[in-house]
N, C-alpha and C. Protein backbone atom coordinates (compact mmCIF):
# COMPACT_ATOMS: atom_id res chain seq x y z
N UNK A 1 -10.98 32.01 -4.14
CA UNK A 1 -10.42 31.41 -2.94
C UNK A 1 -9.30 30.47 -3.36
N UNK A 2 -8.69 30.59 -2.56
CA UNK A 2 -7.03 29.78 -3.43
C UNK A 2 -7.40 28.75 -2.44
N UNK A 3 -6.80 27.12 -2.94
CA UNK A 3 -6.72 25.85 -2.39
C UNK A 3 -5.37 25.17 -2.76
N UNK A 4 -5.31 24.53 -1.72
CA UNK A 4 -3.88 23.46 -2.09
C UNK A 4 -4.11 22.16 -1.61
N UNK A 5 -3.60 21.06 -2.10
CA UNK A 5 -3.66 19.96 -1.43
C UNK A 5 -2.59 19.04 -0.96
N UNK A 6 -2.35 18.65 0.19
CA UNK A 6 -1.13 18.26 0.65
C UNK A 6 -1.25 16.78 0.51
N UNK A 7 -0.19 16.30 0.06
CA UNK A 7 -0.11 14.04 0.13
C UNK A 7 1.09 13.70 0.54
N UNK A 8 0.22 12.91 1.73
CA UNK A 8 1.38 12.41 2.59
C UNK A 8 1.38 10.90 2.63
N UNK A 9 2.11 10.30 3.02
CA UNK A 9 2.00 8.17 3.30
C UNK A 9 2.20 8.57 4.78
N UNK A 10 1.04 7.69 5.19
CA UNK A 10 0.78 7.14 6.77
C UNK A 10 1.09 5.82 6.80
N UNK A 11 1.61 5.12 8.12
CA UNK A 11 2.33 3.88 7.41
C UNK A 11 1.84 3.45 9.00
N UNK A 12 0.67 2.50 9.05
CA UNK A 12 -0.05 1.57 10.32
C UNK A 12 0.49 0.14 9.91
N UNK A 13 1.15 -0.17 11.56
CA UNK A 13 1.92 -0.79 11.89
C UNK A 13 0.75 -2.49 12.01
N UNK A 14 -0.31 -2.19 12.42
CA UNK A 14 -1.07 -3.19 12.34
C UNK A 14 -2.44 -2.93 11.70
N UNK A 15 -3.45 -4.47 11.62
CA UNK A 15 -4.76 -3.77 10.88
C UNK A 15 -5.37 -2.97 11.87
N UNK A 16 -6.19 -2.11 11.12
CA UNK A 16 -6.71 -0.81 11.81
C UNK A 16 -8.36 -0.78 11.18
N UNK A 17 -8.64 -0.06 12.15
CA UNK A 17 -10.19 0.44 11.57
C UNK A 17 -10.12 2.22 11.67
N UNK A 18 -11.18 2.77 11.10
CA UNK A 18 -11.38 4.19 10.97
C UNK A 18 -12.23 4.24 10.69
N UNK A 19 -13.27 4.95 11.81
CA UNK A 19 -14.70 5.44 11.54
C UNK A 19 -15.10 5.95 10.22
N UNK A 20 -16.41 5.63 9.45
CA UNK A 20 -16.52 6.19 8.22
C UNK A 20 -16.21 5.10 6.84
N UNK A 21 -15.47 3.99 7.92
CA UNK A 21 -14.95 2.80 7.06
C UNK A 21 -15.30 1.51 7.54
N UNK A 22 -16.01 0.64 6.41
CA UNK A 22 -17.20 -0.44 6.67
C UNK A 22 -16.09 -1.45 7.36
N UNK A 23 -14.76 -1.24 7.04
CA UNK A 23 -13.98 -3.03 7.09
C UNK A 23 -12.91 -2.42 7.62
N UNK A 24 -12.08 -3.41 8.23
CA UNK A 24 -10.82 -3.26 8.60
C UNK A 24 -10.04 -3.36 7.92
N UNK A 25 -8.55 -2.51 7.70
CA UNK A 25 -7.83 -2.22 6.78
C UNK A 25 -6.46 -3.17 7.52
N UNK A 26 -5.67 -3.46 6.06
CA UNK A 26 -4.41 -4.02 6.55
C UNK A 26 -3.22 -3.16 6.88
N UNK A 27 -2.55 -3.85 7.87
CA UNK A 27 -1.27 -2.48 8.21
C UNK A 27 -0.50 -2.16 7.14
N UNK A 28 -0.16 -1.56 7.06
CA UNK A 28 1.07 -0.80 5.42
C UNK A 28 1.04 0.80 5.23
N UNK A 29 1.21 1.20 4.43
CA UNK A 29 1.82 2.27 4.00
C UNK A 29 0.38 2.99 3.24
N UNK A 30 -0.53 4.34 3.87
CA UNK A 30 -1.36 4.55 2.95
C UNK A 30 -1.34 6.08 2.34
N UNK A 31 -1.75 6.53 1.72
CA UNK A 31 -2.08 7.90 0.97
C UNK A 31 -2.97 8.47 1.57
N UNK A 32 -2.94 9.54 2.04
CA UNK A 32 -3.35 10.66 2.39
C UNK A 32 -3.71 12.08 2.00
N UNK A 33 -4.52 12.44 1.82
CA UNK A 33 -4.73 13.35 0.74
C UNK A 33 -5.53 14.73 1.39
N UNK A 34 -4.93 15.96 2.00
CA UNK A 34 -5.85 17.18 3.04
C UNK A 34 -5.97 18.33 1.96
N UNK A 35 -6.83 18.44 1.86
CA UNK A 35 -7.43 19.78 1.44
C UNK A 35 -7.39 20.70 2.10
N UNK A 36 -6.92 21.82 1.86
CA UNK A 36 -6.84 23.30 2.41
C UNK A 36 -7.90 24.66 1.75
N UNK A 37 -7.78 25.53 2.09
CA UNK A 37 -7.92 26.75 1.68
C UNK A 37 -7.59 28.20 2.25
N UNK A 38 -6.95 28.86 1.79
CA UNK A 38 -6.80 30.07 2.44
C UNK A 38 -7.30 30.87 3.19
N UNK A 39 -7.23 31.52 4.18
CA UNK A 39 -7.83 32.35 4.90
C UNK A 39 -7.73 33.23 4.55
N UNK A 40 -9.10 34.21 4.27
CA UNK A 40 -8.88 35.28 3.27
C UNK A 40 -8.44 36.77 4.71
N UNK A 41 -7.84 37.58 3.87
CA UNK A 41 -7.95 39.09 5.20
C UNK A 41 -6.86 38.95 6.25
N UNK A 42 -6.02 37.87 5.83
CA UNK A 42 -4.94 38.09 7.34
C UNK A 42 -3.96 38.51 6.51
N UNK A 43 -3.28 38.93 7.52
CA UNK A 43 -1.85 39.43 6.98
C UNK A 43 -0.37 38.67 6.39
N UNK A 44 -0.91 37.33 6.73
CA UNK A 44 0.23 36.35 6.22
C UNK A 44 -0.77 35.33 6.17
N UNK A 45 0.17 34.35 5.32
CA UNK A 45 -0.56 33.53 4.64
C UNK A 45 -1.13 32.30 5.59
N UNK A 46 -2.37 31.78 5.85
CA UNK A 46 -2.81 30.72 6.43
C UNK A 46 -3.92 30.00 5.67
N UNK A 47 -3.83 29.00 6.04
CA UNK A 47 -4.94 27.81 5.39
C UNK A 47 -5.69 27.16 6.44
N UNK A 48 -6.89 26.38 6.36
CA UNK A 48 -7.70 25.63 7.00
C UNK A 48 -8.36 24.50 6.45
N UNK A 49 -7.59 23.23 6.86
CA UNK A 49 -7.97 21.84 6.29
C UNK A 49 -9.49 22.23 5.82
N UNK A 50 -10.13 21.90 4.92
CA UNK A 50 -11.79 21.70 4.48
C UNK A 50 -11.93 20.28 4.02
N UNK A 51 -10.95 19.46 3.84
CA UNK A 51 -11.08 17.91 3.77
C UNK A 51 -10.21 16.81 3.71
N UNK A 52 -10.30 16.00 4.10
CA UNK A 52 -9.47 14.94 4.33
C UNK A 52 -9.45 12.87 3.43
N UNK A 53 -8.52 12.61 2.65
CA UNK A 53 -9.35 12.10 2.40
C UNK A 53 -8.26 10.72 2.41
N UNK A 54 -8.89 9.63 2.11
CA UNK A 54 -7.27 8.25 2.27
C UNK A 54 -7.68 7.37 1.05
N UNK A 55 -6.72 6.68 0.63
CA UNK A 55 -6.64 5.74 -0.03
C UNK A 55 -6.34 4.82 -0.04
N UNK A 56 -7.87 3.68 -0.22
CA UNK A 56 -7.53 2.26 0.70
C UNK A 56 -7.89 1.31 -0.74
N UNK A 57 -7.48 0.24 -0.34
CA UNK A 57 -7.84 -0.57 -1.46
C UNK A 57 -9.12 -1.12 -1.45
N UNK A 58 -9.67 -1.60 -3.05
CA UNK A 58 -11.10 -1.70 -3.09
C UNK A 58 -11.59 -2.43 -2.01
N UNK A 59 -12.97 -2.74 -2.26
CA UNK A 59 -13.33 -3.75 -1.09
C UNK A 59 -13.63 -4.82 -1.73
N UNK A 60 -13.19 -6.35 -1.33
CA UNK A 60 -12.81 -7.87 -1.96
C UNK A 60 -13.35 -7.73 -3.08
N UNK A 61 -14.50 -7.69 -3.30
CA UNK A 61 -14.90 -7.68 -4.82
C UNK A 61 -14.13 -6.85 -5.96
N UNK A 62 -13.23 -5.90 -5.76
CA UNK A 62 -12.89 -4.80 -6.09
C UNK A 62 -11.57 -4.64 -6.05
N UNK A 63 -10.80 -5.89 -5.23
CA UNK A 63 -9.34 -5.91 -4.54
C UNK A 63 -8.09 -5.44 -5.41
N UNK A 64 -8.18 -5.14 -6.74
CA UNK A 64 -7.56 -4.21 -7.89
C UNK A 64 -7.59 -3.16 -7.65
N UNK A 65 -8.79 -2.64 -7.12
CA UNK A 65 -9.00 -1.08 -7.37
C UNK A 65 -8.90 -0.54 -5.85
N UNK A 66 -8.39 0.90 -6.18
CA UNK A 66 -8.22 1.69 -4.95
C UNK A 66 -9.69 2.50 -4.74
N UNK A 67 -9.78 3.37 -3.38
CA UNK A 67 -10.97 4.16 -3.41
C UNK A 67 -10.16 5.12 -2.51
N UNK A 68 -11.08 6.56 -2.68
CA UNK A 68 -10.41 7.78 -1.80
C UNK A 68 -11.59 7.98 -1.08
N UNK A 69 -11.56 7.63 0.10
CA UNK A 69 -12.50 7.94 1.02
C UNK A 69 -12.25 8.80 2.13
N UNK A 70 -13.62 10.03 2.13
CA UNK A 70 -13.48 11.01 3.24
C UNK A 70 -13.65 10.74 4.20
N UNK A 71 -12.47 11.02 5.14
CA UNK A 71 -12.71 10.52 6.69
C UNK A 71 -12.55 12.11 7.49
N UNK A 72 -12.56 11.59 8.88
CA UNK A 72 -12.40 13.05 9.81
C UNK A 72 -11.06 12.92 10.66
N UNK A 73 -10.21 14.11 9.99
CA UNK A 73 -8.84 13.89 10.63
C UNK A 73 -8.79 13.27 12.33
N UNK A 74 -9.63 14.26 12.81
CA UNK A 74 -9.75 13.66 14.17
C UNK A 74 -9.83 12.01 14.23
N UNK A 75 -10.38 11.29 13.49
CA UNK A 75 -10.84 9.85 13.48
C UNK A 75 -9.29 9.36 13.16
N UNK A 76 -8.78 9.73 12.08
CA UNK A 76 -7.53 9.15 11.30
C UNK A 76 -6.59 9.35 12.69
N UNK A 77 -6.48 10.57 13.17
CA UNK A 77 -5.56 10.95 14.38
C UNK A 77 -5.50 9.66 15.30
N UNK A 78 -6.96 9.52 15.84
CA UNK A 78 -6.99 8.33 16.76
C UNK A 78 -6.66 6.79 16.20
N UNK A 79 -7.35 6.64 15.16
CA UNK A 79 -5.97 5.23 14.38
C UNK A 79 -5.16 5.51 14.57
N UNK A 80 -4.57 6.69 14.24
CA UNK A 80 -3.22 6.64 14.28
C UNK A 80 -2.43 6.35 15.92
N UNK A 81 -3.37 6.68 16.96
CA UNK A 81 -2.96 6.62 18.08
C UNK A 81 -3.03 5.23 18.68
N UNK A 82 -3.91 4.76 18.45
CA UNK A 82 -4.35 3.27 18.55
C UNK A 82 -3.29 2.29 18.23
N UNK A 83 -2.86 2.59 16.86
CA UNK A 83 -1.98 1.80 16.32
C UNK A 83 -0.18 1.76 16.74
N UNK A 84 0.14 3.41 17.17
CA UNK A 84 0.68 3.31 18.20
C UNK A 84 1.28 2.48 19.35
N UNK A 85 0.34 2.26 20.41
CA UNK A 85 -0.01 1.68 21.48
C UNK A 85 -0.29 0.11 21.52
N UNK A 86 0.10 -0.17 20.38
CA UNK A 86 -0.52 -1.64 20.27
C UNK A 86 1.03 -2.15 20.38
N UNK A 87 1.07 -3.20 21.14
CA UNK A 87 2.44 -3.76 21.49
C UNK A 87 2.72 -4.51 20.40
């Protein structure tokens, strides 16, 4: 099964929360990281996210270190919408 992984920077304008995540994050610029895989049997080439994942900085004890935590695009979508909308 062939896989690829796409990295993108999401960049929240204020602090945000995202289900799946104990603390609230500060606004800035973050890493993004989607997992794919091919759809096998079609006639041109397609993929289907199988995971999603971000990179936030440790938690206070930890404030050096980064972590890649799996979230659910749908969840990230709605931060992202949230953050949006915020005047």
């Amino acid at each position: 099964m062939t896989m690829r992984s796409r990295r993108e920077t999401i960049t929240f304008r204020h602090p945000f929360r995202i289900k799946g995540i104990d603390r609230q994050l500060q606004a800035g610029a973050y890493q993004v990281i989607t997992d794919e895989e091919m759809i096998e049997g079609l006639s041109f080439a397609s993929f289907r996210r199988v995971a999603t994942m971000i990179m936030v900085p440790g938690a206070a004890r930890r404030a050096s270190s980064m972590e890649m935590i799996s979230i659910s695009a749908t969840d990230l979508s709605d931060a992202q919408r949230i953050d949006a909308s915020v005047a």
